[in-house]
C-alpha atoms as a PDB file:
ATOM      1  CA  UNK A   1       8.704  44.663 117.580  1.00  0.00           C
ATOM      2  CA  UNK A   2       6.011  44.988 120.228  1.00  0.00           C
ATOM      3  CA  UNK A   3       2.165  44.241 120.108  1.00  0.00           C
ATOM      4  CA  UNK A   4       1.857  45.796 123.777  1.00  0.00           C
ATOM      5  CA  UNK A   5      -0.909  48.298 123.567  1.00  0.00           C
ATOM      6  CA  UNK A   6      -2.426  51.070 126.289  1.00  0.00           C
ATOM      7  CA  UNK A   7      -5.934  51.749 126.677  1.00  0.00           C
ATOM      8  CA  UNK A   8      -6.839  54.292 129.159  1.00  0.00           C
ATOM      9  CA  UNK A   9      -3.327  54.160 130.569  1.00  0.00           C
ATOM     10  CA  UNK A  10      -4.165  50.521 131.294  1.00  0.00           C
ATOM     11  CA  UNK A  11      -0.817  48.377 129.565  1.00  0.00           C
ATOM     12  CA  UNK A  12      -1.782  45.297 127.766  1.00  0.00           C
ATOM     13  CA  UNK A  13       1.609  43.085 126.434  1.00  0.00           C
ATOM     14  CA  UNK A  14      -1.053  42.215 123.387  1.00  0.00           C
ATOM     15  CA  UNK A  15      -4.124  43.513 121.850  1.00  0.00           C
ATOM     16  CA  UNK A  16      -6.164  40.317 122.571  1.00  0.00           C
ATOM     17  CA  UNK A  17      -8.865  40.694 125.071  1.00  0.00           C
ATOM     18  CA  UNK A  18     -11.544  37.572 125.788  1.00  0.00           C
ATOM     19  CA  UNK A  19     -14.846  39.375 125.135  1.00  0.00           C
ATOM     20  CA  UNK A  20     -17.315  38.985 128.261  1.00  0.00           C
ATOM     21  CA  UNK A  21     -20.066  36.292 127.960  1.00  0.00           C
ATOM     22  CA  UNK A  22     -17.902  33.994 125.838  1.00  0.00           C
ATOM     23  CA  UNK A  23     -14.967  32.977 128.457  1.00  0.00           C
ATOM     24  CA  UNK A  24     -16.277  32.303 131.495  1.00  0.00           C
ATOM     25  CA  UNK A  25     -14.026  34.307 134.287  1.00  0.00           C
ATOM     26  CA  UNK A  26     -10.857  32.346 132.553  1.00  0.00           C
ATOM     27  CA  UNK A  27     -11.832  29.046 134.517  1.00  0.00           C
ATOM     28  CA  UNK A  28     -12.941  27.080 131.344  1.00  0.00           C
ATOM     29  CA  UNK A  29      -9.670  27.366 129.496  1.00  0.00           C
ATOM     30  CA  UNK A  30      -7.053  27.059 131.675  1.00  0.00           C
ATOM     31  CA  UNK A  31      -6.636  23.339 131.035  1.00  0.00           C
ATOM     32  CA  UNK A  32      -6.213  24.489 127.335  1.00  0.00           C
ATOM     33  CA  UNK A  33      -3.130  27.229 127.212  1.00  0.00           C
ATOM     34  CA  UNK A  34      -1.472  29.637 130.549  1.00  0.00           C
ATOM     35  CA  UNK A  35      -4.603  32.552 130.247  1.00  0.00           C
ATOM     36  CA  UNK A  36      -1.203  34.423 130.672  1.00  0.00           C
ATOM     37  CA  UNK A  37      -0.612  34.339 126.861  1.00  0.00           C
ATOM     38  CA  UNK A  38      -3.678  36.714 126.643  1.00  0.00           C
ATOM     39  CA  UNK A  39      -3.481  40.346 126.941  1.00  0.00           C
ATOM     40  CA  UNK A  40      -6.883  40.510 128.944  1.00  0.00           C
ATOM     41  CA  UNK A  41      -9.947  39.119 129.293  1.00  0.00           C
ATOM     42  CA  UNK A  42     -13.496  40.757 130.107  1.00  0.00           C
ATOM     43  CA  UNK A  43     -14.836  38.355 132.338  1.00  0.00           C
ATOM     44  CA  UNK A  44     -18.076  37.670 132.303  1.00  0.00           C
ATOM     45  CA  UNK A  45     -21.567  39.741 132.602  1.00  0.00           C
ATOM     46  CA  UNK A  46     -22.498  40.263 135.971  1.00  0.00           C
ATOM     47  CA  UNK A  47     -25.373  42.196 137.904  1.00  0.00           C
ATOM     48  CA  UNK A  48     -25.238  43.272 141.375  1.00  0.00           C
ATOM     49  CA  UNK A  49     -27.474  40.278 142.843  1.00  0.00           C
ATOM     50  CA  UNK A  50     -27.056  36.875 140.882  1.00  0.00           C
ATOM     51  CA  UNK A  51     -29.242  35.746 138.090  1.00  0.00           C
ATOM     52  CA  UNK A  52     -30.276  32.603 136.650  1.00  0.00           C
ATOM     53  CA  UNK A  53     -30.464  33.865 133.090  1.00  0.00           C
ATOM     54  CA  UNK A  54     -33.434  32.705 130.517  1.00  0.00           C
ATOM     55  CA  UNK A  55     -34.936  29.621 130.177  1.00  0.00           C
ATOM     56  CA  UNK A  56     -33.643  27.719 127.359  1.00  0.00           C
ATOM     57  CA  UNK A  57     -33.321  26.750 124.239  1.00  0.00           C
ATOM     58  CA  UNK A  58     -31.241  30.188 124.382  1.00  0.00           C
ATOM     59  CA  UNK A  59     -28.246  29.556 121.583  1.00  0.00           C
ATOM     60  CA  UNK A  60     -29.243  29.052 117.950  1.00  0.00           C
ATOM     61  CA  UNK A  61     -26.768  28.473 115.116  1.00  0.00           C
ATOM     62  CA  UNK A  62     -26.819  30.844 112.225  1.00  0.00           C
ATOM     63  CA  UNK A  63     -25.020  30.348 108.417  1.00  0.00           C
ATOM     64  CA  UNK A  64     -22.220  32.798 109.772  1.00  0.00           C
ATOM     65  CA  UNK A  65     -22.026  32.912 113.597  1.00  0.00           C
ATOM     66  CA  UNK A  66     -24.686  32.592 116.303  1.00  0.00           C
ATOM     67  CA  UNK A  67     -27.201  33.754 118.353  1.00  0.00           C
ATOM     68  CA  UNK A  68     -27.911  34.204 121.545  1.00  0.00           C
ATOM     69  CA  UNK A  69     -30.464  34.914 124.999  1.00  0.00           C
ATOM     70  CA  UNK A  70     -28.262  33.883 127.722  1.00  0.00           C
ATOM     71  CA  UNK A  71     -30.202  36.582 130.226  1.00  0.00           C
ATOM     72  CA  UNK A  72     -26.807  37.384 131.639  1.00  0.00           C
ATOM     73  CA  UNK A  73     -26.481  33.877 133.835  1.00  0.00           C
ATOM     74  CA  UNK A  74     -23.991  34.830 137.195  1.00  0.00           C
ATOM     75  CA  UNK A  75     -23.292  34.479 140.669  1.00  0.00           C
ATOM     76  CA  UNK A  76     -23.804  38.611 141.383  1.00  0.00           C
ATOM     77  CA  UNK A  77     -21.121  41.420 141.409  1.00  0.00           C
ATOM     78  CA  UNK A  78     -19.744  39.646 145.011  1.00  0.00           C
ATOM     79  CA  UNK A  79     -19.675  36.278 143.883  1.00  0.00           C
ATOM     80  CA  UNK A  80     -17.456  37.462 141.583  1.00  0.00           C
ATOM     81  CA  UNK A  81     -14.963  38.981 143.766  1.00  0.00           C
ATOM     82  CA  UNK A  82     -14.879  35.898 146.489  1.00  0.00           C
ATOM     83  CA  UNK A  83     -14.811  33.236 143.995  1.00  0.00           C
ATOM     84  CA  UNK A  84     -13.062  34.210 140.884  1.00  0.00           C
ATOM     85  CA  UNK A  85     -11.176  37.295 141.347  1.00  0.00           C
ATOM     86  CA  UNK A  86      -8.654  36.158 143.261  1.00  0.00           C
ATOM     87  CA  UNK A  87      -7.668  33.612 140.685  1.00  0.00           C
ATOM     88  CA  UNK A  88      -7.832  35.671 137.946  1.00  0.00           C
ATOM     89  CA  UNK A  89      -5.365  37.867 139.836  1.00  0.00           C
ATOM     90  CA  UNK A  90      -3.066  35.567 139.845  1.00  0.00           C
ATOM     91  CA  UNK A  91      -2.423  35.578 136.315  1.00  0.00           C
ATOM     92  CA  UNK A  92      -0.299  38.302 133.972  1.00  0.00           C
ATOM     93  CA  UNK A  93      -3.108  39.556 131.694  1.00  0.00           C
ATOM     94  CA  UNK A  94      -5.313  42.809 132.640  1.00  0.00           C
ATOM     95  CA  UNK A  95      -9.007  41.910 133.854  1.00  0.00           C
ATOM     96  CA  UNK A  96     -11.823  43.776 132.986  1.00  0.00           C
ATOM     97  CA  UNK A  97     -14.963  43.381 135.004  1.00  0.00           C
ATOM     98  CA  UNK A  98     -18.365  43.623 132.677  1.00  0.00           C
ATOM     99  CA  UNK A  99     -20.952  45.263 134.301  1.00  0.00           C
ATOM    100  CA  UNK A 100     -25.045  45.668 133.145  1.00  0.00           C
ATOM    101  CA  UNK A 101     -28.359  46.506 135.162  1.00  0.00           C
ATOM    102  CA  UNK A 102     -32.244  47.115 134.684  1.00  0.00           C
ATOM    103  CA  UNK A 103     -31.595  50.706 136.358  1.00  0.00           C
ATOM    104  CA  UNK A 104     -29.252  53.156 136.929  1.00  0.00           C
ATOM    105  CA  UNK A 105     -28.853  52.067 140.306  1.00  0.00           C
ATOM    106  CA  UNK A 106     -27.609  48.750 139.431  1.00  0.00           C
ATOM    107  CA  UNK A 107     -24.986  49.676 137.297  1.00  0.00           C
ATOM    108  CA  UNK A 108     -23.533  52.336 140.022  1.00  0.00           C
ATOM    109  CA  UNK A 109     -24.180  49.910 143.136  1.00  0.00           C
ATOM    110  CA  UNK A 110     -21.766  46.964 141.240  1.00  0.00           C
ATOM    111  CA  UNK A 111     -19.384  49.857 140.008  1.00  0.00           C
ATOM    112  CA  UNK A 112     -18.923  51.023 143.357  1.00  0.00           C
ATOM    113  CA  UNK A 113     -18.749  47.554 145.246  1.00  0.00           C
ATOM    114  CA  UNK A 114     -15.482  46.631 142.542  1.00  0.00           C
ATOM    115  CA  UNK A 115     -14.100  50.255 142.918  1.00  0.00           C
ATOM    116  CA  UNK A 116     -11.975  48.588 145.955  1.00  0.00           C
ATOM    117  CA  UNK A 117     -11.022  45.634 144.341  1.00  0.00           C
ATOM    118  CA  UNK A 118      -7.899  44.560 142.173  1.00  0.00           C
ATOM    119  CA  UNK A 119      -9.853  44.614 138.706  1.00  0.00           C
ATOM    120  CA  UNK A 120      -7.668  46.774 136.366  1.00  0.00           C
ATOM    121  CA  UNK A 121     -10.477  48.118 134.219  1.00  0.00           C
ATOM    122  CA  UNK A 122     -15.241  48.102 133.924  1.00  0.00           C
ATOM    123  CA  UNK A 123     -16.626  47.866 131.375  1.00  0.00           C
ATOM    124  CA  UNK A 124     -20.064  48.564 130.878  1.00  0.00           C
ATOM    125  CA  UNK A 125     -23.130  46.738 129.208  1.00  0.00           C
ATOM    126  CA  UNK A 126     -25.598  49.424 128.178  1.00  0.00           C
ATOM    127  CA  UNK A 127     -27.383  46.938 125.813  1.00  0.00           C
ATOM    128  CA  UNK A 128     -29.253  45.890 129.041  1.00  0.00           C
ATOM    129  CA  UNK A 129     -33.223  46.926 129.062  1.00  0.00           C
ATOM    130  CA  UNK A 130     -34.151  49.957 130.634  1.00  0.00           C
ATOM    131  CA  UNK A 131     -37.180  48.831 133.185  1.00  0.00           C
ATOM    132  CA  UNK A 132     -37.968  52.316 133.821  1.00  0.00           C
ATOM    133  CA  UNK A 133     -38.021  53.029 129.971  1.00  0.00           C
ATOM    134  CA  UNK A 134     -40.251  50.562 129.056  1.00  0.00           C
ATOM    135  CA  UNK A 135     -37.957  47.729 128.433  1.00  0.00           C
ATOM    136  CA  UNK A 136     -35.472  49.846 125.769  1.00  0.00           C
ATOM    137  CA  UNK A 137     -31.645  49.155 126.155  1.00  0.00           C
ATOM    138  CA  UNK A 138     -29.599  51.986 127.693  1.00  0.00           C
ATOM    139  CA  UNK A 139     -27.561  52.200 125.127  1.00  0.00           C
ATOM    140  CA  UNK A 140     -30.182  53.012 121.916  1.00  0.00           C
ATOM    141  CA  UNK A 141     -30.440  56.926 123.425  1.00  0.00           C
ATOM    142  CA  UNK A 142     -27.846  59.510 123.742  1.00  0.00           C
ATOM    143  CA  UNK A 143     -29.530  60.194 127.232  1.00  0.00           C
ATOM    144  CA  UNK A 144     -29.935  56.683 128.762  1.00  0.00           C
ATOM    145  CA  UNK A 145     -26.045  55.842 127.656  1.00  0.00           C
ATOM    146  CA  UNK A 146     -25.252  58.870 129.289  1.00  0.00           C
ATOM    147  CA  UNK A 147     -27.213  58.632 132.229  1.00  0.00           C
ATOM    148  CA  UNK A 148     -25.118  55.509 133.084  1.00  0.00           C
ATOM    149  CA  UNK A 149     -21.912  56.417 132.035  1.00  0.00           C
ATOM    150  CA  UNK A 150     -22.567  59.785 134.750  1.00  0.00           C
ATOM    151  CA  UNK A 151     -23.462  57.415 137.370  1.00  0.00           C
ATOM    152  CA  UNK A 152     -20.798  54.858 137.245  1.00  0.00           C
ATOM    153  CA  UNK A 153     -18.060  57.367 136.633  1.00  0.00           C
ATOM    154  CA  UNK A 154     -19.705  58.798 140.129  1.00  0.00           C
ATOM    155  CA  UNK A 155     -19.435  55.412 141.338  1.00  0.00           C
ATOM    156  CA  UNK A 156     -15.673  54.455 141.001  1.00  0.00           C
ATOM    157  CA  UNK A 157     -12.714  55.893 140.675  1.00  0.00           C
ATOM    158  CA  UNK A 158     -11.491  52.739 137.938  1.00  0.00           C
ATOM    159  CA  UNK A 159     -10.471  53.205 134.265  1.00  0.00           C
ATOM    160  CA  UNK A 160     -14.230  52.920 132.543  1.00  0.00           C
ATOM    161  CA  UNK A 161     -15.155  51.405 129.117  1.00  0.00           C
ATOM    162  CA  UNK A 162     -18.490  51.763 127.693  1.00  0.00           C
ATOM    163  CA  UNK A 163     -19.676  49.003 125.657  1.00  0.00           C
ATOM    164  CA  UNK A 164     -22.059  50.165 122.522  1.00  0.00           C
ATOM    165  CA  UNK A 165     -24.675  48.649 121.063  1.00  0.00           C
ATOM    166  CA  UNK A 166     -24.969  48.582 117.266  1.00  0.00           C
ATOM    167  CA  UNK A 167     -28.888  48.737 117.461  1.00  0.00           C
ATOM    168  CA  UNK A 168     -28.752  52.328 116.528  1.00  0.00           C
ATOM    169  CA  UNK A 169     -29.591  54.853 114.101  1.00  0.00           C
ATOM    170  CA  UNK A 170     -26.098  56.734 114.649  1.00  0.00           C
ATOM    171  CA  UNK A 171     -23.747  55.547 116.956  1.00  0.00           C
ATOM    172  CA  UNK A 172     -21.151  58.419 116.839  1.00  0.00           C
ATOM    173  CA  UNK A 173     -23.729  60.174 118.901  1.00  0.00           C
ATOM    174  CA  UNK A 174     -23.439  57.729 121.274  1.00  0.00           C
ATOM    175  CA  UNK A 175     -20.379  57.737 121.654  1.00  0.00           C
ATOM    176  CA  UNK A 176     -19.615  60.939 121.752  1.00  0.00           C
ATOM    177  CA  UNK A 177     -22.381  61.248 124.910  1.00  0.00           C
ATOM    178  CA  UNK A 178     -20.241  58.986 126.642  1.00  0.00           C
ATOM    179  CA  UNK A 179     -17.160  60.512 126.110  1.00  0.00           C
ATOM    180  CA  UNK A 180     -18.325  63.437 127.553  1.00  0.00           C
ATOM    181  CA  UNK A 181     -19.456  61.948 130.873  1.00  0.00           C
ATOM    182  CA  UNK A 182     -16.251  60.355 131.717  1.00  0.00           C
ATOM    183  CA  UNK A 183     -15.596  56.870 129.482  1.00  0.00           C
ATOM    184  CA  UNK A 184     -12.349  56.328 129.223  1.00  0.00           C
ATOM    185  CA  UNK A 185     -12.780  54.065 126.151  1.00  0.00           C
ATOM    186  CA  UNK A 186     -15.342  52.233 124.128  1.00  0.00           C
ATOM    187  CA  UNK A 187     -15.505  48.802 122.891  1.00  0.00           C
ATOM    188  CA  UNK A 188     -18.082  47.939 120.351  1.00  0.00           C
ATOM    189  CA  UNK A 189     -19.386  46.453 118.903  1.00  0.00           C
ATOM    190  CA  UNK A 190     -22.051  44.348 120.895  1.00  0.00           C
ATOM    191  CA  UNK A 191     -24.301  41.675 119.426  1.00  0.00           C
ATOM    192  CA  UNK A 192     -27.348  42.539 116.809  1.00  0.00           C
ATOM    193  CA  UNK A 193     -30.598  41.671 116.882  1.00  0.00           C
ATOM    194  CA  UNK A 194     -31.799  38.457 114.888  1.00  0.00           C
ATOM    195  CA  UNK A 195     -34.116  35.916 115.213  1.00  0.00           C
ATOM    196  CA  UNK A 196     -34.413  32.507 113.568  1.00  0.00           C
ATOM    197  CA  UNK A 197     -37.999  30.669 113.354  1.00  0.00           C
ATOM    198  CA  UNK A 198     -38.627  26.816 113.170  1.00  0.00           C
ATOM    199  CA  UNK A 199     -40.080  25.642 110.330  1.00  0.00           C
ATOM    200  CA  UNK A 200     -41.395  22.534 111.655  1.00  0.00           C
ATOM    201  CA  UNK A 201     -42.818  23.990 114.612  1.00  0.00           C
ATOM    202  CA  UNK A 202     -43.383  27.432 113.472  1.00  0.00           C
ATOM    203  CA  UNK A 203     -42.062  29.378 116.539  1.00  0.00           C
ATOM    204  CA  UNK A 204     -38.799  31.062 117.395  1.00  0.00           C
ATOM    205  CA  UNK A 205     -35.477  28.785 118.249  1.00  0.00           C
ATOM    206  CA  UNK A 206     -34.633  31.095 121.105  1.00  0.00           C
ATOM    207  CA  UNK A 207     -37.281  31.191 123.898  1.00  0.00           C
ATOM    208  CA  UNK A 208     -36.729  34.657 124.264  1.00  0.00           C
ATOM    209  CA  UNK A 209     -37.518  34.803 120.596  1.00  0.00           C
ATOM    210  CA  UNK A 210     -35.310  37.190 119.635  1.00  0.00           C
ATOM    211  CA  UNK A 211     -31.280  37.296 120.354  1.00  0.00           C
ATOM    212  CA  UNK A 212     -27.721  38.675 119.795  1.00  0.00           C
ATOM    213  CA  UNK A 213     -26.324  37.771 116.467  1.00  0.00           C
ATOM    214  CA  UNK A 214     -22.536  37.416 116.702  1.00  0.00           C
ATOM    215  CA  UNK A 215     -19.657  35.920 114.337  1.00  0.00           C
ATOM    216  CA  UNK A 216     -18.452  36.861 111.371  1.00  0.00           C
ATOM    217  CA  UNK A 217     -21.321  37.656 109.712  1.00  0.00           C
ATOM    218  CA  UNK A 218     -21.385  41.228 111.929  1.00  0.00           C
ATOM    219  CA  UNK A 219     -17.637  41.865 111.088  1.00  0.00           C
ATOM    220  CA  UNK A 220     -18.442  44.234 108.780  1.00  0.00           C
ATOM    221  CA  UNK A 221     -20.759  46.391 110.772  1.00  0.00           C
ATOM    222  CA  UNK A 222     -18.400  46.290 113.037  1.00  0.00           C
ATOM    223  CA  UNK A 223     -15.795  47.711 111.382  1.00  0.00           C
ATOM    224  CA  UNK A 224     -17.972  50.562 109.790  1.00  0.00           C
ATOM    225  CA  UNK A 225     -19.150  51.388 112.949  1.00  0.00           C
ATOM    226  CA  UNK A 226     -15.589  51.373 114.603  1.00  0.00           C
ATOM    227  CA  UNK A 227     -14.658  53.621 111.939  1.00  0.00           C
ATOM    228  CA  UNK A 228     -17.162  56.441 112.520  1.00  0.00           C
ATOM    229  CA  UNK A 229     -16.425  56.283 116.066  1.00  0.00           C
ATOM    230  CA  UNK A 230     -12.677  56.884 115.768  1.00  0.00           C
ATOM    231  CA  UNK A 231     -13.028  59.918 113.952  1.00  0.00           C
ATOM    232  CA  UNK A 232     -16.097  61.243 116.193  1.00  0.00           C
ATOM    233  CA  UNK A 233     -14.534  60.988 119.725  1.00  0.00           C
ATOM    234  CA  UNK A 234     -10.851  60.969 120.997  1.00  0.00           C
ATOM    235  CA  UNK A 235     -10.867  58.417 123.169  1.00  0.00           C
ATOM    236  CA  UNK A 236      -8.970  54.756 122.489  1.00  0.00           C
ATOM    237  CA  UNK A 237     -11.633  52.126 121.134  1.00  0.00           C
ATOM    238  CA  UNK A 238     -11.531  48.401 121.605  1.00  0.00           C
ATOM    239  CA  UNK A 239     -12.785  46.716 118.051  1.00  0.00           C
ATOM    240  CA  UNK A 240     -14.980  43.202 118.148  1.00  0.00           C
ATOM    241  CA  UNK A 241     -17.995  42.277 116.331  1.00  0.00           C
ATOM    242  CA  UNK A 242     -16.962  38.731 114.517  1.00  0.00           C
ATOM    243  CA  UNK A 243     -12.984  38.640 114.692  1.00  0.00           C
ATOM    244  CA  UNK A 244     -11.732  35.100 114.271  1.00  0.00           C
ATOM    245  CA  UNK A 245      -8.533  36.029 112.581  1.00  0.00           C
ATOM    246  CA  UNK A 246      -5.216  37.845 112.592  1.00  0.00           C
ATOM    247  CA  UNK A 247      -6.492  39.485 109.209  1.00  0.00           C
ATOM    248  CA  UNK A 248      -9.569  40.877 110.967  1.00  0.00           C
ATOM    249  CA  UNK A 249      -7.932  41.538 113.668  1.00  0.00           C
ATOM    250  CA  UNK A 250      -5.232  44.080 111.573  1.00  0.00           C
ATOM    251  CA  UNK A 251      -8.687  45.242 109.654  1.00  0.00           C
ATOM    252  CA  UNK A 252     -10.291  46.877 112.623  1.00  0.00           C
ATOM    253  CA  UNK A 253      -7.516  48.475 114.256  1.00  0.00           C
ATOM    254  CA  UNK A 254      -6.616  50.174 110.705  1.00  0.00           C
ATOM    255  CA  UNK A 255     -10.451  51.070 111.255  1.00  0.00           C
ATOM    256  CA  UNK A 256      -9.464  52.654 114.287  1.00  0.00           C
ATOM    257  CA  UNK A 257      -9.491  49.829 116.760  1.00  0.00           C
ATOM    258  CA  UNK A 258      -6.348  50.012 119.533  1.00  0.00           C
ATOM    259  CA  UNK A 259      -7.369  46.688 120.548  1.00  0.00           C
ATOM    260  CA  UNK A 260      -9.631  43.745 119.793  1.00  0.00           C
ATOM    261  CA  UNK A 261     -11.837  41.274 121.498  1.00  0.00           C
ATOM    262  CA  UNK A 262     -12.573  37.883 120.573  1.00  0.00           C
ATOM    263  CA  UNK A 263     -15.364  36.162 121.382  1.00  0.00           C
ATOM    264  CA  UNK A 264     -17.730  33.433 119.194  1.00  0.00           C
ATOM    265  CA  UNK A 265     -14.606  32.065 117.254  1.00  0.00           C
ATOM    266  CA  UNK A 266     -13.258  30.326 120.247  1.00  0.00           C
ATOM    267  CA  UNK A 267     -16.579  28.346 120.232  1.00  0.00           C
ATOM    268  CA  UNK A 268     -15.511  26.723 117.341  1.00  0.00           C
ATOM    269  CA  UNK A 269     -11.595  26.782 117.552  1.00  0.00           C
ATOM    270  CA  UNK A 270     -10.567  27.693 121.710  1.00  0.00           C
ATOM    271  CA  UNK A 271      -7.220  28.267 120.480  1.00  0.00           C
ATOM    272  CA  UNK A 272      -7.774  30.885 118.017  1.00  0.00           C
ATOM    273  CA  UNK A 273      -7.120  33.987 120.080  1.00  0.00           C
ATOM    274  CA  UNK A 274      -3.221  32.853 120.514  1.00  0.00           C
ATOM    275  CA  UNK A 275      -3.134  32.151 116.437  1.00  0.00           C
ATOM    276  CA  UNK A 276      -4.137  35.902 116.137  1.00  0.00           C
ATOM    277  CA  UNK A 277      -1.447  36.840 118.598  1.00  0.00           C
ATOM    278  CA  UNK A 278       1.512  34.705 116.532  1.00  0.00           C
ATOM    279  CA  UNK A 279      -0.269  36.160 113.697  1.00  0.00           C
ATOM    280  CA  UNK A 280       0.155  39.858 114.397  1.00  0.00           C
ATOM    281  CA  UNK A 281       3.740  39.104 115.416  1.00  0.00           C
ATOM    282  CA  UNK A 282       4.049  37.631 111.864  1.00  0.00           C
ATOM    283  CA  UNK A 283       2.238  40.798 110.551  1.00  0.00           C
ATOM    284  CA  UNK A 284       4.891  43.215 112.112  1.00  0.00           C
ATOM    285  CA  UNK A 285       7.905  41.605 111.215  1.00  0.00           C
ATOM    286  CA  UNK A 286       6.683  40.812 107.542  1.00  0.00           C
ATOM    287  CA  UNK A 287       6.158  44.258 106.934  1.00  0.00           C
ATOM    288  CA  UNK A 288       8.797  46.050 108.934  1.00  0.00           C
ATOM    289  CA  UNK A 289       6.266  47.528 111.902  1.00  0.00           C
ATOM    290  CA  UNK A 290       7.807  48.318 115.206  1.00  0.00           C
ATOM    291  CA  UNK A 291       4.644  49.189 117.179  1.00  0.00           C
ATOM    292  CA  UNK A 292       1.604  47.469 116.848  1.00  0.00           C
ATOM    293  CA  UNK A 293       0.068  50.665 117.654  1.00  0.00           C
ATOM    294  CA  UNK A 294       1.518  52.502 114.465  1.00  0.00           C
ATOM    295  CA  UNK A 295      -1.462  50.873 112.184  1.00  0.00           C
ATOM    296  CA  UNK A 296      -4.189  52.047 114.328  1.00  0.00           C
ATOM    297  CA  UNK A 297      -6.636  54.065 112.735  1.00  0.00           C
ATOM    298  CA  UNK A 298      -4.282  54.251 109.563  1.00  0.00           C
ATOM    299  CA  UNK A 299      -6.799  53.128 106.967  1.00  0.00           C
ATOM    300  CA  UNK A 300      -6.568  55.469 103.537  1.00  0.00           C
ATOM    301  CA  UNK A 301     -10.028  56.149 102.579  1.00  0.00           C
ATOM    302  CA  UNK A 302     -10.436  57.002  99.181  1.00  0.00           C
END
């Protein structure tokens, strides 16, 4: 049995990614499990000059997950590489650099200043605002995804993942515009919009008033939307959107997923990303599966 999967020729010994924003760059858990048990991790968000991030409060709680305003808090694109890169290195799981920018620029300037460096795979943020489009994410237009996706496939040379945001009216055509500038895979889905309002003081929780909504209340957008995507484009796909389990974790690949990332359910349990590993392992020798890979995209519809 094997849960090693391949995503843009990239090996990973298991499916289970950390999804960027919710893991630091590894350095949180280490005193917890070897980050080695993990088959990668996204590290986190980063820009090409540092950023402070929003002013808080910027994490609410919701019934079924959370939301968020960080403002994409980190030490810059080259912080990154002196600080934490070479540590992550050091370690037998494939790291993904996350990527995200007001303009075009941005996005192609950090691209190009990791092309050199050991990180195995980019992935990139187009939920970030647009500030030559008045403020609207990349990633909510056919055009401005691809825009970006031209750019940083100009930019490097490094397997490319395009991260999509479910804030759309149809996200196959998103992904199919940046499948045809160059991705090499997509992972989706990102955070939705919510808000959440005091009732006491009658103004938003979030000082950015509105956030991400993540957890498992969004698993089942995501795995409609990971769906639609695996029958529009032929390029691998990398599930997440509210996966705490090994359950949800088999869900979305039948969906069409060929790998997953976890994110908000290691808030609450830090270990649950290696109980979806042991889980899957369960999963394929319960039911007689050699290849993890074998379920993906293997949902019957009726």
């Amino acid at each position: 049995m094997s849960l090693a999967v391949k995503i843009a020729e990239v090996e990973f010994k298991n499916p289970v990614i950390m999804a960027s924003g919710t893991y630091g760059n590894g350095e949180c858990y280490t005193d917890l499990y070897p980050i080695d048990r993990l088959g990668g991790i996204s590290c986190k968000g980063m820009t090409i000059e540092p950023r402070l991030g929003n002013p808080p409060p910027r994490i609410a709680e919701t019934p079924s997950g959370i939301l968020n305003s960080v403002g994409l808090q980190n030490i810059g694109v080259h912080g990154f590489i002196e600080k934490y890169l070479p540590v992550l290195k050091k370690s037998d799981c494939v790291i993904i650099a996350n990527v995200a920018g007001a303009k075009v620029e941005d996005y192609a300037a950090a691209a190009e200043a990791l092309d050199p460096t050991d990180v195995d795979m980019i992935e990139l943020n187009i939920s970030c605002p647009n500030v030559k489009a008045g403020g609207a994410a990349w990633g909510i237009s056919k055009e401005g995804a691809a825009t970006v996706t031209a750019a940083v496939r100009k930019a490097t040379k490094k397997p490319l993942i395009v991260k999509l945001t479910p804030n759309v009216t149809d996200i196959t055509e998103i992904a199919k515009a940046v499948e045809a500038e160059g991705a090499d895979a997509l992972s989706l889905i990102n955070t939705l919009l919510g808000m959440r309002i005091d009732i006491k003081t009658r103004r938003p929780i979030l000082h950015n008033n509105m956030g991400g909504l993540s957890g498992p209340a969004v698993f089942p957008v995501a795995v409609r939307m990971v769906r639609q995507c695996f029958k529009a484009v032929d390029i691998p796909i990398i599930g997440m959107g509210g996966i705490a389990t090994w359950e949800d974790a088999v869900e979305i690949m039948l969906a069409g997923a060929s790998a997953i990332q976890m994110g908000t359910a290691i808030f609450t349990d830090p270990y649950s990303p290696l109980k979806v590993i042991d889980g899957l392992e369960n999963y394929l020798r319960e039911n007689g599966i050699g290849e993890l890979s074998d379920i993906v995209g293997k949902c019957e519809e009726w």
